[in-house]
N, C-alpha and C. Protein backbone atom coordinates (compact mmCIF):
# COMPACT_ATOMS: atom_id res chain seq x y z
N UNK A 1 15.39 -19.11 17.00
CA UNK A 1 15.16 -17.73 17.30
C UNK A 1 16.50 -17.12 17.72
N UNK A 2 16.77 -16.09 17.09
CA UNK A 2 17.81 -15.47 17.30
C UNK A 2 17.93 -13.94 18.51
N UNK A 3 18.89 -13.51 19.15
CA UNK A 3 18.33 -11.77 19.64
C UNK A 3 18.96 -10.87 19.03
N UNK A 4 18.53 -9.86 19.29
CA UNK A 4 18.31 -8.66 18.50
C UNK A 4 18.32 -7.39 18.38
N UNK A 5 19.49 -6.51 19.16
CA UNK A 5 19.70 -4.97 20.08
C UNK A 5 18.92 -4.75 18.76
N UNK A 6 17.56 -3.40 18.64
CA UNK A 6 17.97 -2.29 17.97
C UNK A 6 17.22 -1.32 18.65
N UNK A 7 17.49 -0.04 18.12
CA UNK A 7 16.99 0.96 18.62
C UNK A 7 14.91 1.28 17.92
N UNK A 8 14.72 1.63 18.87
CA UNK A 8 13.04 1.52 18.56
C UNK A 8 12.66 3.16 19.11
N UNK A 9 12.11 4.05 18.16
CA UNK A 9 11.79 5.42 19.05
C UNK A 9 9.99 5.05 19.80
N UNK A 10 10.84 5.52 21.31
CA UNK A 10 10.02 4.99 22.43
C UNK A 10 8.55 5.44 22.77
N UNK A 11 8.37 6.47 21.83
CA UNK A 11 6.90 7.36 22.23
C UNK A 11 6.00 6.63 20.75
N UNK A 12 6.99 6.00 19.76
CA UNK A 12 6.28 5.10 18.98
C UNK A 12 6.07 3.59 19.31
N UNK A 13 6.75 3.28 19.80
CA UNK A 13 6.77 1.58 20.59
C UNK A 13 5.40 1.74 21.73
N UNK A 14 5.44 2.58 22.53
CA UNK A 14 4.46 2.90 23.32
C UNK A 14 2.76 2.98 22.66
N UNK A 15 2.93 3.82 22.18
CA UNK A 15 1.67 4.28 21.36
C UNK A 15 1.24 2.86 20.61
N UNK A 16 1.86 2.14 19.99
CA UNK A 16 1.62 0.83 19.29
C UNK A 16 1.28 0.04 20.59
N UNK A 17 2.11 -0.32 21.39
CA UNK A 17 1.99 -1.00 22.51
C UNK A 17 0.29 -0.53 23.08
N UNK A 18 0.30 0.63 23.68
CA UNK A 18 -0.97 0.70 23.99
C UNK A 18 -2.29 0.43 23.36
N UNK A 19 -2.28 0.84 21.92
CA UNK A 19 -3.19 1.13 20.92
C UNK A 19 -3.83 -0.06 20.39
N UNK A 20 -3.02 -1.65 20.48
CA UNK A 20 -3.05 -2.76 20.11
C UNK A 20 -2.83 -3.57 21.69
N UNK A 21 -2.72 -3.26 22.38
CA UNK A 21 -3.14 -4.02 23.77
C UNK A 21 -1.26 -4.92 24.17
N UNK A 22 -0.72 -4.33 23.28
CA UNK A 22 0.25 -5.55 23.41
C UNK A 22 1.59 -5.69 24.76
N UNK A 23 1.75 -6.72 25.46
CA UNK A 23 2.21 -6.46 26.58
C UNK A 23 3.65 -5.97 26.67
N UNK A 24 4.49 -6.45 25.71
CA UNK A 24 5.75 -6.43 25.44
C UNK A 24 6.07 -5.95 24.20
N UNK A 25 7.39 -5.16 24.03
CA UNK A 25 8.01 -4.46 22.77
C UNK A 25 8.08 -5.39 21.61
N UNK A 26 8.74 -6.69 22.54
CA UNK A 26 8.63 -8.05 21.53
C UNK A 26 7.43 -8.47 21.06
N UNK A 27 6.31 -8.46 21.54
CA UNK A 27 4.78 -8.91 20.99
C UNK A 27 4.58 -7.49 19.81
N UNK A 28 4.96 -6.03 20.34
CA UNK A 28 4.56 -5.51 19.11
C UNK A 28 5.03 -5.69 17.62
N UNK A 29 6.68 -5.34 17.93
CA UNK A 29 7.48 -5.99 17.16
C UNK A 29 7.49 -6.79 15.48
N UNK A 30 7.23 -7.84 17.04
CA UNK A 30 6.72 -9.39 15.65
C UNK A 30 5.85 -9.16 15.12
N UNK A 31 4.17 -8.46 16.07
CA UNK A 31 3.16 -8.63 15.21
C UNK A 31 3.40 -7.62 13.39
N UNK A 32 4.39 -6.70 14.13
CA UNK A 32 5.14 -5.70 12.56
C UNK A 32 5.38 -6.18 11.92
N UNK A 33 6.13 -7.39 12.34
CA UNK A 33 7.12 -8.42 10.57
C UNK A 33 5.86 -8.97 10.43
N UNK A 34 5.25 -9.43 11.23
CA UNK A 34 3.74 -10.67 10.60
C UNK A 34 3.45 -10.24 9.73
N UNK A 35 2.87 -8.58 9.87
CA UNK A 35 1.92 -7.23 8.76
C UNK A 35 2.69 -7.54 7.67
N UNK A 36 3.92 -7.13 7.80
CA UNK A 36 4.71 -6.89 6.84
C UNK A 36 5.19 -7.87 5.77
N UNK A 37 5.01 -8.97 6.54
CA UNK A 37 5.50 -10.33 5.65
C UNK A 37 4.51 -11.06 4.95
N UNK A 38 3.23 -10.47 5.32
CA UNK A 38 1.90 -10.61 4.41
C UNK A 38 1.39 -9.73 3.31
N UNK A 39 1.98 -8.95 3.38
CA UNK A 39 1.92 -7.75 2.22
C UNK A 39 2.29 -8.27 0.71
N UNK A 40 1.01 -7.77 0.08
CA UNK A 40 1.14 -8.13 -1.79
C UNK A 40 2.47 -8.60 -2.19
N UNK A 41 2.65 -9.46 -2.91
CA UNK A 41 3.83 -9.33 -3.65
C UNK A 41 4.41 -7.69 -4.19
N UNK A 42 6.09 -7.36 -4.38
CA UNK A 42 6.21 -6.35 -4.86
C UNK A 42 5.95 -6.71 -6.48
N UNK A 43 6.19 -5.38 -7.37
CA UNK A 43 5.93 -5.61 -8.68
C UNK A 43 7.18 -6.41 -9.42
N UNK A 44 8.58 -6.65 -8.91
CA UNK A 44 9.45 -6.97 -8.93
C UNK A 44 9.49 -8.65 -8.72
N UNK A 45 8.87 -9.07 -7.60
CA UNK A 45 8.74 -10.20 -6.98
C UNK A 45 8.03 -10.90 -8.03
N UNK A 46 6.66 -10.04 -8.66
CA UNK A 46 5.66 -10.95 -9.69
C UNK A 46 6.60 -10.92 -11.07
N UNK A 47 7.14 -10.18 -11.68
CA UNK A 47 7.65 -9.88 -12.77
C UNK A 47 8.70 -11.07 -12.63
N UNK A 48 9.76 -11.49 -11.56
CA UNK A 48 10.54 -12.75 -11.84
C UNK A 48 10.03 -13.56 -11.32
N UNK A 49 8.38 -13.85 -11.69
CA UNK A 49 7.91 -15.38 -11.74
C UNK A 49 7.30 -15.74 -13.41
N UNK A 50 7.78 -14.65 -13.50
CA UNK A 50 7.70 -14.62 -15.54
C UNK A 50 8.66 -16.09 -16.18
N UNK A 51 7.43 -16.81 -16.42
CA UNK A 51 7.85 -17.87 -17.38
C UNK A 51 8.00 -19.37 -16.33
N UNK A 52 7.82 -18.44 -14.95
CA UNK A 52 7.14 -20.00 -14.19
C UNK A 52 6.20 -21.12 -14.79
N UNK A 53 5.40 -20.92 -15.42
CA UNK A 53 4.29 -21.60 -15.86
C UNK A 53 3.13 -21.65 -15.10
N UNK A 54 2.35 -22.34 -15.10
CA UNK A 54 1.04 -22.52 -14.68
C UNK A 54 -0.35 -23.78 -15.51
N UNK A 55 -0.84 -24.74 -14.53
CA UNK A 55 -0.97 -25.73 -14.87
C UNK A 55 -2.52 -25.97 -14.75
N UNK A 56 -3.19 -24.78 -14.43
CA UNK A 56 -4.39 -24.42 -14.16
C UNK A 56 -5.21 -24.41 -15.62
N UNK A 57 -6.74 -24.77 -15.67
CA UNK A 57 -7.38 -24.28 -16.47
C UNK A 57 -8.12 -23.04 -16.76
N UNK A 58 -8.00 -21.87 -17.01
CA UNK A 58 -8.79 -20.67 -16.74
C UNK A 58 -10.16 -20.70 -17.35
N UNK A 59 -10.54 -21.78 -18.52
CA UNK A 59 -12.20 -21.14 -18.46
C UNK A 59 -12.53 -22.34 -17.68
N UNK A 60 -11.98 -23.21 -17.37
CA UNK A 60 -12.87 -24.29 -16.00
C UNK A 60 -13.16 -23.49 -15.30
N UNK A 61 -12.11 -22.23 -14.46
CA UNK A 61 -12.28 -21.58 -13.68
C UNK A 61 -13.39 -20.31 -13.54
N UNK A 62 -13.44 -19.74 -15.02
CA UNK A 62 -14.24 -18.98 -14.75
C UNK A 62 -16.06 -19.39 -15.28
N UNK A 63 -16.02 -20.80 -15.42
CA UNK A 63 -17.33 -21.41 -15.50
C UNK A 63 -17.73 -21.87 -14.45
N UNK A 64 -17.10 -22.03 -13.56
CA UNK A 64 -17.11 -22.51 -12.09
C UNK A 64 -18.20 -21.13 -11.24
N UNK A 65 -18.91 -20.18 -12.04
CA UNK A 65 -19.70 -19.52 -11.33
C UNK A 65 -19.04 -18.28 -10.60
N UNK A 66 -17.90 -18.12 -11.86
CA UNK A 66 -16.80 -16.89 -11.11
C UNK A 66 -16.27 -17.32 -9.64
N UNK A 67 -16.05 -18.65 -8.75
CA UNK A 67 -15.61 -18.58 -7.91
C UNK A 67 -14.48 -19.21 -7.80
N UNK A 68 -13.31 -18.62 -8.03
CA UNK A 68 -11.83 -19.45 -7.91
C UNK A 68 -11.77 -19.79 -6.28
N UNK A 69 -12.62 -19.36 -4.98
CA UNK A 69 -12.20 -20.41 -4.16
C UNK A 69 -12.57 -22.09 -4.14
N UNK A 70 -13.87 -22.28 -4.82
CA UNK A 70 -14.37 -23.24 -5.23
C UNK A 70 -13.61 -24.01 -6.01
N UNK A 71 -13.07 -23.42 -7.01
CA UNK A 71 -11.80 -24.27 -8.16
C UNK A 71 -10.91 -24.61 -7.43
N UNK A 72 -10.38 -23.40 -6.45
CA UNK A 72 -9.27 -23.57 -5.47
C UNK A 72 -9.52 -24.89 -4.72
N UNK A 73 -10.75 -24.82 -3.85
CA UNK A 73 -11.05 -26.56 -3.22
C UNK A 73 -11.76 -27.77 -3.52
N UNK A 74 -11.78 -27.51 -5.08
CA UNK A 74 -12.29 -28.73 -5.66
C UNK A 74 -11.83 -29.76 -5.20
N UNK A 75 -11.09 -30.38 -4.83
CA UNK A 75 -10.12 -31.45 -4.68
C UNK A 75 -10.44 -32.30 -2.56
């Protein structure tokens, strides 16, 4: 873990802080990158996985009763 000056406008740090219960600037913060670092792939991100491959069967999958979490935990 590294630290980290930056500037944060304070009537928005607050409002988050209150609104989400959170005790510290640092708890709101992080929980921001968490949001943020879970967010869809961009269209950019999927486009250079072009020609990755893939090792999956798709009509196993969709005979499986339409449920790819099921295919997902076959195993």
């Amino acid at each position: 873990m590294s630290r980290t000056n930056i500037e944060i406008d304070d009537e928005l740090i607050r409002r988050v802080m209150d609104r989400y219960d959170f005790r510290t600037k640092r708890e709101a913060v992080e929980q921001a990158l968490r949001e943020l670092d879970i967010q869809p792939a961009t269209r950019e991100e999927i486009l250079a996985m072009e020609g990755m491959g893939w090792d999956g069967d798709l009509d196993e999958i969709k005979a499986d009763s339409g449920s790819v979490k099921a295919w997902i935990d076959r195993d």
